[in-house]
C-alpha atoms as a PDB file:
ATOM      1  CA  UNK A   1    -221.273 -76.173   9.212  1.00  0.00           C
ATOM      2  CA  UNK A   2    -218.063 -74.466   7.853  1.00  0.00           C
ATOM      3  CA  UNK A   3    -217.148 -71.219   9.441  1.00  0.00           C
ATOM      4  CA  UNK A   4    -217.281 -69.118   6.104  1.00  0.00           C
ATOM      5  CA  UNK A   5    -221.184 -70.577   6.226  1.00  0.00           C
ATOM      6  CA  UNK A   6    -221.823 -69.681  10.017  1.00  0.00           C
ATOM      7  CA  UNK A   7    -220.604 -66.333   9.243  1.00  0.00           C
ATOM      8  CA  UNK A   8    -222.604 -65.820   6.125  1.00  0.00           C
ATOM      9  CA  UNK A   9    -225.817 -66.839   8.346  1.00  0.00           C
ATOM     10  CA  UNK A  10    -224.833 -64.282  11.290  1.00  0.00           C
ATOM     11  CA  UNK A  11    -224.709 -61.521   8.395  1.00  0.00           C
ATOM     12  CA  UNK A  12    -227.892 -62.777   6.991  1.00  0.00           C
ATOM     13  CA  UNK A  13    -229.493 -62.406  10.482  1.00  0.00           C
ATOM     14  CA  UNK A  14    -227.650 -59.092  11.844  1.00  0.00           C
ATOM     15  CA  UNK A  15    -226.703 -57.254   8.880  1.00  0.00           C
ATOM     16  CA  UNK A  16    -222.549 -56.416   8.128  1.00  0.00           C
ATOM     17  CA  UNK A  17    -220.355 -57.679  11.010  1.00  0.00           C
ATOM     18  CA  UNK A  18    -216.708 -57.929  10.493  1.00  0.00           C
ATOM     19  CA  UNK A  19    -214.525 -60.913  10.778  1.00  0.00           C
ATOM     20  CA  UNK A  20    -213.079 -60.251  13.850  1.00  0.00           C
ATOM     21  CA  UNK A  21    -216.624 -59.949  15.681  1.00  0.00           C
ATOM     22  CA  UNK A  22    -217.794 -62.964  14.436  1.00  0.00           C
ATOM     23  CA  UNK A  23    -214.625 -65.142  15.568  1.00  0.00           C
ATOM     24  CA  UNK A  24    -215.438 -63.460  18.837  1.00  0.00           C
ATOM     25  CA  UNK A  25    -218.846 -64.699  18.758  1.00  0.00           C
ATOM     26  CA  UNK A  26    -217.714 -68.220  18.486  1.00  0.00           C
ATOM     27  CA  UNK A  27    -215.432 -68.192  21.420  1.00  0.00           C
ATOM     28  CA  UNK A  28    -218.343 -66.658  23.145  1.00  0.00           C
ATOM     29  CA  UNK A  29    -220.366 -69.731  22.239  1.00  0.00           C
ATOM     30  CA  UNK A  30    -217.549 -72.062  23.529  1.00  0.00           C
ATOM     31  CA  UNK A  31    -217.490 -69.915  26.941  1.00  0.00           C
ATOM     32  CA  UNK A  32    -221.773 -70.107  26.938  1.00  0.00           C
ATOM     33  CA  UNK A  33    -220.911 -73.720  26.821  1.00  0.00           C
ATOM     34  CA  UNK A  34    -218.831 -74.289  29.457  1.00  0.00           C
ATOM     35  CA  UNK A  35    -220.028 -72.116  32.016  1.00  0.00           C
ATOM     36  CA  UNK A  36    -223.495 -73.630  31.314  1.00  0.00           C
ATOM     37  CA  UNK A  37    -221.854 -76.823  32.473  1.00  0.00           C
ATOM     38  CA  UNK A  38    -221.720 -75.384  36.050  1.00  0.00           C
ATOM     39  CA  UNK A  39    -224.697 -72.800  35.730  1.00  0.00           C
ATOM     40  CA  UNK A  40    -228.080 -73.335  34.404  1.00  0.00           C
ATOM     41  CA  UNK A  41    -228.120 -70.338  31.463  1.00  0.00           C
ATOM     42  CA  UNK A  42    -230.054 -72.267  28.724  1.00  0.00           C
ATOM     43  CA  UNK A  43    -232.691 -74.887  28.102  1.00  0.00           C
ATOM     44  CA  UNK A  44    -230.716 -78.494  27.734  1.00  0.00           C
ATOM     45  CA  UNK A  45    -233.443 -78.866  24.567  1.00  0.00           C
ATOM     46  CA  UNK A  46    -231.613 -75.918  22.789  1.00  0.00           C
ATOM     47  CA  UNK A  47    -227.622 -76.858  23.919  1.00  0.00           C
ATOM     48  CA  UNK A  48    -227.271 -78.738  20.887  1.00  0.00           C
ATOM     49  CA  UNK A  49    -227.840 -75.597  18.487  1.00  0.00           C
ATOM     50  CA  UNK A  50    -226.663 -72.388  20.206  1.00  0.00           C
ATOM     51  CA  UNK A  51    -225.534 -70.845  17.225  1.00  0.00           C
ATOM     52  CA  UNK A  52    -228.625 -70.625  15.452  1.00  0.00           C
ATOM     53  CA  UNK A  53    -230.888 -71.104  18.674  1.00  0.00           C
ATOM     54  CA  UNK A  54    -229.374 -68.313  20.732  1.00  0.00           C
ATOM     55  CA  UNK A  55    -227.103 -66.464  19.139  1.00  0.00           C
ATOM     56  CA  UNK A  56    -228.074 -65.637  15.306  1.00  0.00           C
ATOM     57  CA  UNK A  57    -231.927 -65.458  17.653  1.00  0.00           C
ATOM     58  CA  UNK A  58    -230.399 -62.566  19.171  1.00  0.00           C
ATOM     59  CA  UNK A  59    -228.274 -61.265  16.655  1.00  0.00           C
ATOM     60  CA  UNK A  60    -230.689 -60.241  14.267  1.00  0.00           C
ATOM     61  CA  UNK A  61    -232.006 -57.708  16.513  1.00  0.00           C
ATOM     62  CA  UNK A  62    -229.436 -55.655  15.104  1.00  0.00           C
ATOM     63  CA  UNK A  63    -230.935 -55.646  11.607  1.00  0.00           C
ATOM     64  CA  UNK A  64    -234.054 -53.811  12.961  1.00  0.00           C
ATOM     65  CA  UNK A  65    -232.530 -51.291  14.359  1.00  0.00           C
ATOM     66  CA  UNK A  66    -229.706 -50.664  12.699  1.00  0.00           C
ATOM     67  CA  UNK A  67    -228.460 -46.818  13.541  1.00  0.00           C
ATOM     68  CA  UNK A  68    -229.904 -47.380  17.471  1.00  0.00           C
ATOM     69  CA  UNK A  69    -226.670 -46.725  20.156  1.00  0.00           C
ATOM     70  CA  UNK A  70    -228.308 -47.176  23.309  1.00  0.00           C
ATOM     71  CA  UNK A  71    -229.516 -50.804  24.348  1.00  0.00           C
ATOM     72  CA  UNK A  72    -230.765 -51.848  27.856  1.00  0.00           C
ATOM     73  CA  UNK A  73    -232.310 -55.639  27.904  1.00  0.00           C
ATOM     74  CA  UNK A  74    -234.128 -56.945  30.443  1.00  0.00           C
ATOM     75  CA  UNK A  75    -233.431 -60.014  32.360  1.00  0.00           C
ATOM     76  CA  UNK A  76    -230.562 -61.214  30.560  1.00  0.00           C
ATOM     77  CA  UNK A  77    -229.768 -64.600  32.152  1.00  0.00           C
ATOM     78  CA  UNK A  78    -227.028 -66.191  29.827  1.00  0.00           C
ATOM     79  CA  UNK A  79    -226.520 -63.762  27.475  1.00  0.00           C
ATOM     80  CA  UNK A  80    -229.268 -63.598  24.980  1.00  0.00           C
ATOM     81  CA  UNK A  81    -230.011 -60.885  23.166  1.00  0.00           C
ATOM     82  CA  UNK A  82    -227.711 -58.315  25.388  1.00  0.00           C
ATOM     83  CA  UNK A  83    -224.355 -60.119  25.525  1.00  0.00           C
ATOM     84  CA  UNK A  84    -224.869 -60.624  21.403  1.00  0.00           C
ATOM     85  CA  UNK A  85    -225.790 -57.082  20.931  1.00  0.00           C
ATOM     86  CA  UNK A  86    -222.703 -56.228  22.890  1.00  0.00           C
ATOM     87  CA  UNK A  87    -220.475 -58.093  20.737  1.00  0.00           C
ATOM     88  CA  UNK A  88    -222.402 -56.355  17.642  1.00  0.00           C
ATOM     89  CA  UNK A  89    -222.450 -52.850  19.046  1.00  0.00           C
ATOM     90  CA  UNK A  90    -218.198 -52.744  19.258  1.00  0.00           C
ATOM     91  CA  UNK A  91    -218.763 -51.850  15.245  1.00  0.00           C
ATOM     92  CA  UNK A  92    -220.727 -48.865  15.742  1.00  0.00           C
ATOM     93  CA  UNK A  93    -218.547 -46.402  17.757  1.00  0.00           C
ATOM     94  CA  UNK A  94    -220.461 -44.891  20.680  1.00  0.00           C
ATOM     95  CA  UNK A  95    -222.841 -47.462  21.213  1.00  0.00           C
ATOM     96  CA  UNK A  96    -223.305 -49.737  24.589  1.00  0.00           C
ATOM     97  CA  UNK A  97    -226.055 -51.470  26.346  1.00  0.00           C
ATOM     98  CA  UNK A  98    -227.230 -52.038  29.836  1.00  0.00           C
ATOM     99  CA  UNK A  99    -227.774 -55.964  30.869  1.00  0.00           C
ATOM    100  CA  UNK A 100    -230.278 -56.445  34.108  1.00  0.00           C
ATOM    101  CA  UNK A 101    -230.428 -59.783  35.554  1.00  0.00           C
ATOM    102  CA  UNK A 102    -230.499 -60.196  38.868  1.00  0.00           C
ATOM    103  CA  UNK A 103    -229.445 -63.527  39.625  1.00  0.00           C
ATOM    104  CA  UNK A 104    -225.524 -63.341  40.623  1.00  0.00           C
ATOM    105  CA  UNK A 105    -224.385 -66.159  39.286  1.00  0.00           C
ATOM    106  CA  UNK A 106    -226.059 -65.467  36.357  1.00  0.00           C
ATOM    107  CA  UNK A 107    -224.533 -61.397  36.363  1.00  0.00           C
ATOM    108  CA  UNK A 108    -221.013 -62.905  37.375  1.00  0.00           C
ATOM    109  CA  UNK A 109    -220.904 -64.723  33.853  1.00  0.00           C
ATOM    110  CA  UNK A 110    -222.233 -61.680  31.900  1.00  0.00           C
ATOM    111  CA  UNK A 111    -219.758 -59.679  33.944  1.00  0.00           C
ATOM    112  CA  UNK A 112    -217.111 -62.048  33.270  1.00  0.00           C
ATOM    113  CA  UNK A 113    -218.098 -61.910  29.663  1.00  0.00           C
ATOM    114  CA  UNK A 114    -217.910 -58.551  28.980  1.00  0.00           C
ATOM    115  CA  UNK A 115    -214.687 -58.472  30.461  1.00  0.00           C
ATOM    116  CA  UNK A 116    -213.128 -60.807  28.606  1.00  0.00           C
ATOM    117  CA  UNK A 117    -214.113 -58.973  25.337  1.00  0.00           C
ATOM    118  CA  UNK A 118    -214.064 -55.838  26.080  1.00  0.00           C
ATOM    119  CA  UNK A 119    -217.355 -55.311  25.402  1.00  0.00           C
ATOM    120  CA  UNK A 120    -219.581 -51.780  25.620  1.00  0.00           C
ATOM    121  CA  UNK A 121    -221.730 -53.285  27.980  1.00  0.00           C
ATOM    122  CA  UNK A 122    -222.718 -53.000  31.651  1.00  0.00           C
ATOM    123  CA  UNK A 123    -224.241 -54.980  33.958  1.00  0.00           C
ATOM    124  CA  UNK A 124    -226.763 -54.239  36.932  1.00  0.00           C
ATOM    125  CA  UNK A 125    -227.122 -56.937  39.322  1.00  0.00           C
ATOM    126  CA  UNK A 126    -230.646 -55.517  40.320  1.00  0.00           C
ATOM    127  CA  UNK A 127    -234.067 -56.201  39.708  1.00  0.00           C
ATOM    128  CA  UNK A 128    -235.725 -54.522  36.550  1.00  0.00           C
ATOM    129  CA  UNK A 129    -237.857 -52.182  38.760  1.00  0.00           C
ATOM    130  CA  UNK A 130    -234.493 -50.879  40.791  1.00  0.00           C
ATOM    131  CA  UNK A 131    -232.848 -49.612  37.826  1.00  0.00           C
ATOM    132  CA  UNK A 132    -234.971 -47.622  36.037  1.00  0.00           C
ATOM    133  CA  UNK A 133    -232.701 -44.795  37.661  1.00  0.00           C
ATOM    134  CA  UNK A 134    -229.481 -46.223  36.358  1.00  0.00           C
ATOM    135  CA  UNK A 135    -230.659 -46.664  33.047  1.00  0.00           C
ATOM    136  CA  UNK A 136    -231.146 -42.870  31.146  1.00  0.00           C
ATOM    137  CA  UNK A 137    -233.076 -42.324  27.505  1.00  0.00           C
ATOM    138  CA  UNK A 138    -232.255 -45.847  25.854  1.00  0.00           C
ATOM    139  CA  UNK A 139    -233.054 -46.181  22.177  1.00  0.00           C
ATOM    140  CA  UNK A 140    -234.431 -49.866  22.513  1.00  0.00           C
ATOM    141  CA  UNK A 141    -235.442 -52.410  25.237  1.00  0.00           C
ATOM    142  CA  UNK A 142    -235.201 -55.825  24.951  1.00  0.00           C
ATOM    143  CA  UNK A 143    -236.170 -59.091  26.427  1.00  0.00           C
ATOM    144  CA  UNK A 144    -236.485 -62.754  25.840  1.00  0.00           C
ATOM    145  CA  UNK A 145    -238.023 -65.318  27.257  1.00  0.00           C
ATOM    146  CA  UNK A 146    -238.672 -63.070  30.124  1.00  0.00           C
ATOM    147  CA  UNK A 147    -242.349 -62.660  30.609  1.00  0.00           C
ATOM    148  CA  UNK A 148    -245.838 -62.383  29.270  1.00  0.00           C
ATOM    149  CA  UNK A 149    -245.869 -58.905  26.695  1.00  0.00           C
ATOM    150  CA  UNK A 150    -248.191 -57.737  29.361  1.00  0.00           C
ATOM    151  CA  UNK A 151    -245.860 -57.931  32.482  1.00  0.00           C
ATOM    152  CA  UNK A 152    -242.826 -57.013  29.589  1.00  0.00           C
ATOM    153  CA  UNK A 153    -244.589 -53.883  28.645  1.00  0.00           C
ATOM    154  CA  UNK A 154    -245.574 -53.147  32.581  1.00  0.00           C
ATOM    155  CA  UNK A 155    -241.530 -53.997  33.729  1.00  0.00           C
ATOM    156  CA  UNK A 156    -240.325 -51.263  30.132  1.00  0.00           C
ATOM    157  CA  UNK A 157    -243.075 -48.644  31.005  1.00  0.00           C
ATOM    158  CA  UNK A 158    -240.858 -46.127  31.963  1.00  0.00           C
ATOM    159  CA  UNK A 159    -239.012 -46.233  29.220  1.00  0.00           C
ATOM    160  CA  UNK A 160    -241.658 -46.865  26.539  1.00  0.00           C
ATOM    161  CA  UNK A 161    -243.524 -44.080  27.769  1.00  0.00           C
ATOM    162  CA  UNK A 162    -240.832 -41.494  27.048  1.00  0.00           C
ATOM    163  CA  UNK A 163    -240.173 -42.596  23.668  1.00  0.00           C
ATOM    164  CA  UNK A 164    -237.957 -45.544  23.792  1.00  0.00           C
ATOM    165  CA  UNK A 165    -238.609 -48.585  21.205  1.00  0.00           C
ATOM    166  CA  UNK A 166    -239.236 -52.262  22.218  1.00  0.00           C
ATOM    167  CA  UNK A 167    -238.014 -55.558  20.780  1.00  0.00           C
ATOM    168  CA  UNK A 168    -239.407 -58.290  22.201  1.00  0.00           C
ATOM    169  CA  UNK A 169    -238.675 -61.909  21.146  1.00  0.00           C
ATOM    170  CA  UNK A 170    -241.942 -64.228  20.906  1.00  0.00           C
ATOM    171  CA  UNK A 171    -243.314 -67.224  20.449  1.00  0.00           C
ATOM    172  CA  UNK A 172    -246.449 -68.896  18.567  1.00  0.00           C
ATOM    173  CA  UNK A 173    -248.947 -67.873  20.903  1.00  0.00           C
ATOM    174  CA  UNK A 174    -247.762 -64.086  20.748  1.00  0.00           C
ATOM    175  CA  UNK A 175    -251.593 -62.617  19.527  1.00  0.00           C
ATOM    176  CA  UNK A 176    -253.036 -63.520  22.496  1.00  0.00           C
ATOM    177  CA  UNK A 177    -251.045 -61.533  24.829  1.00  0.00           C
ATOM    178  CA  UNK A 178    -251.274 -58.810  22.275  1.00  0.00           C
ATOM    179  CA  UNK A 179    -255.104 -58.919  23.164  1.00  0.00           C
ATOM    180  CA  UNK A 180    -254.137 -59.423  26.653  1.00  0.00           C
ATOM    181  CA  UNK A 181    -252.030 -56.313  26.750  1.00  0.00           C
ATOM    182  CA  UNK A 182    -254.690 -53.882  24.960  1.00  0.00           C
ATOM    183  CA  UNK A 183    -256.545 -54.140  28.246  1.00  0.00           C
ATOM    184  CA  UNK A 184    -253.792 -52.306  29.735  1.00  0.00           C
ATOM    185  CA  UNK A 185    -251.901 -50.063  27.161  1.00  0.00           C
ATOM    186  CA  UNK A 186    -252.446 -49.030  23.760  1.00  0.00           C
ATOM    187  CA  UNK A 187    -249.532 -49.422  21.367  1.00  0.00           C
ATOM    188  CA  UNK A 188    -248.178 -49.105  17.719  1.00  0.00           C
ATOM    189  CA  UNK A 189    -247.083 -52.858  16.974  1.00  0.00           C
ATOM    190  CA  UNK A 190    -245.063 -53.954  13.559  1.00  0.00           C
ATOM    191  CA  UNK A 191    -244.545 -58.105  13.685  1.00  0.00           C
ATOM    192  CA  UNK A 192    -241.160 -59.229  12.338  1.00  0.00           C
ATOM    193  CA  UNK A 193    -241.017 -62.711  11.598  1.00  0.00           C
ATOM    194  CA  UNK A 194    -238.146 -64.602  12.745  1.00  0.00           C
ATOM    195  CA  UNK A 195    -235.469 -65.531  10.495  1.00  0.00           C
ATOM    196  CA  UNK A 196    -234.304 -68.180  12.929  1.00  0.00           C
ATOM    197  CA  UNK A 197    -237.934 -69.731  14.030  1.00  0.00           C
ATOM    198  CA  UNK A 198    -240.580 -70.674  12.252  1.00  0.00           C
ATOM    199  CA  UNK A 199    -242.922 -70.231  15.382  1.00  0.00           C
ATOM    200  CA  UNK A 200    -241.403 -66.816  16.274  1.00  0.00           C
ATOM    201  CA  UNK A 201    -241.869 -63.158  15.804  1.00  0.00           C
ATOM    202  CA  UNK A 202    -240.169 -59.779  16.939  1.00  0.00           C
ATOM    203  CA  UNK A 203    -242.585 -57.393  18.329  1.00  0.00           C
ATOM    204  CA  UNK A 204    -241.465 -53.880  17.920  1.00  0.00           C
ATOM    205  CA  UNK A 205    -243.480 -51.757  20.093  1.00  0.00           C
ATOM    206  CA  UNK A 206    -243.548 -47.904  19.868  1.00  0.00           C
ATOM    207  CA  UNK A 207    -245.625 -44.900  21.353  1.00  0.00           C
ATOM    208  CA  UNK A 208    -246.554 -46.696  24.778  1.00  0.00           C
ATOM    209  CA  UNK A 209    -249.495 -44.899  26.632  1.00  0.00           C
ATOM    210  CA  UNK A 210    -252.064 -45.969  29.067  1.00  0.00           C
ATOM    211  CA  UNK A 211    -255.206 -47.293  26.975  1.00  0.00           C
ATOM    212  CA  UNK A 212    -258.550 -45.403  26.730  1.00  0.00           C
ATOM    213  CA  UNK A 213    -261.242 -46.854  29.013  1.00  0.00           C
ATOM    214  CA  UNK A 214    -264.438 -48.357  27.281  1.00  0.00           C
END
């Protein structure tokens, strides 16, 4: 794939991004790469496609929620959605987001990362339930490949509850624990259908409150 065409499909996925941030995304790839060499951060199935498997995955998170300034994602491991998000959030002035993962090595690459680029991002070495303190009035949560949407929406309550939106990345068997979750919390859902998987869907998740006993 040329790099006029890989930048086309990251536009197609995200939305406008300049130049500039998508030549930064590809030296980001070449970094995922190598550090993944010494640090498990990715699936060996999916090493031989990050671009499209990880990285235009994530990146069209920005498309939904286009105008939103304040991101926190949840378990971030290598990278994916928050580090892409950070790398998209540099073009809209103001904006950062808040990666938790609390494996070291795993927060010693995003930290390393984010350094390198500059990037409006922090990181909190913690578990999701120790930084719910640290993390004030974000706009949208994310996570992928993290958990089941019931333990997700459990680990984002405090958040979703006070009016922040989730964006959850998942796979075929995503109605189920849509069912699952109902016996827990009652929701406004919208399903956007990947535009890198066939198999996969967005959940966006609003209005989070306890569900009504039967």
């Amino acid at each position: 794939m040329s790099a006029d065409d890989a930048w086309a499909d990251l536009q197609a996925a995200a939305g406008p991004v300049s130049r500039e941030t998508f030549e930064r995304l590809k030296a980001f790839e070449r970094l995922f790469l190598k550090w993944n060499r010494s640090i498990n951060l990715a699936a060996p199935s999916t090493l031989d496609d990050v671009w499209r498997r990880h990285i235009l995955d994530s990146a069209q998170l920005a498309r939904i929620a286009p105008a939103a300034m304040r991101w926190v994602d949840l378990g971030s491991g290598g990278g994916f959605p928050g580090l892409v998000l950070g790398f998209l959030l540099i073009e809209r002035p103001g904006a950062s987001i808040d990666l938790v993962e609390s494996n070291r090595k795993k927060a010693s690459f995003l930290q390393s990362v984010i350094g390198q680029f500059n990037l409006p991002a922090r990181v909190l070495a913690r578990r999701i339930d120790d930084s719910y303190p640290l993390v004030s009035a974000p706009e949208i949560v994310t996570a992928r490949a993290l958990a089941a949407l019931p333990d997700l929406l459990d680990l984002a309550a405090p958040w979703l509850t006070k009016g922040a939106r989730a964006l959850f990345h998942k796979g075929r068997d995503y109605r189920a624990e849509v069912e699952e979750s109902a016996h827990r919390w009652a929701f406004d859902l919208v399903e956007h259908p990947s535009m890198t998987d066939p198999h996969g869907i967005i959940l966006e998740i609003t209005d989070l409150r306890p569900a009504t006993p039967q």
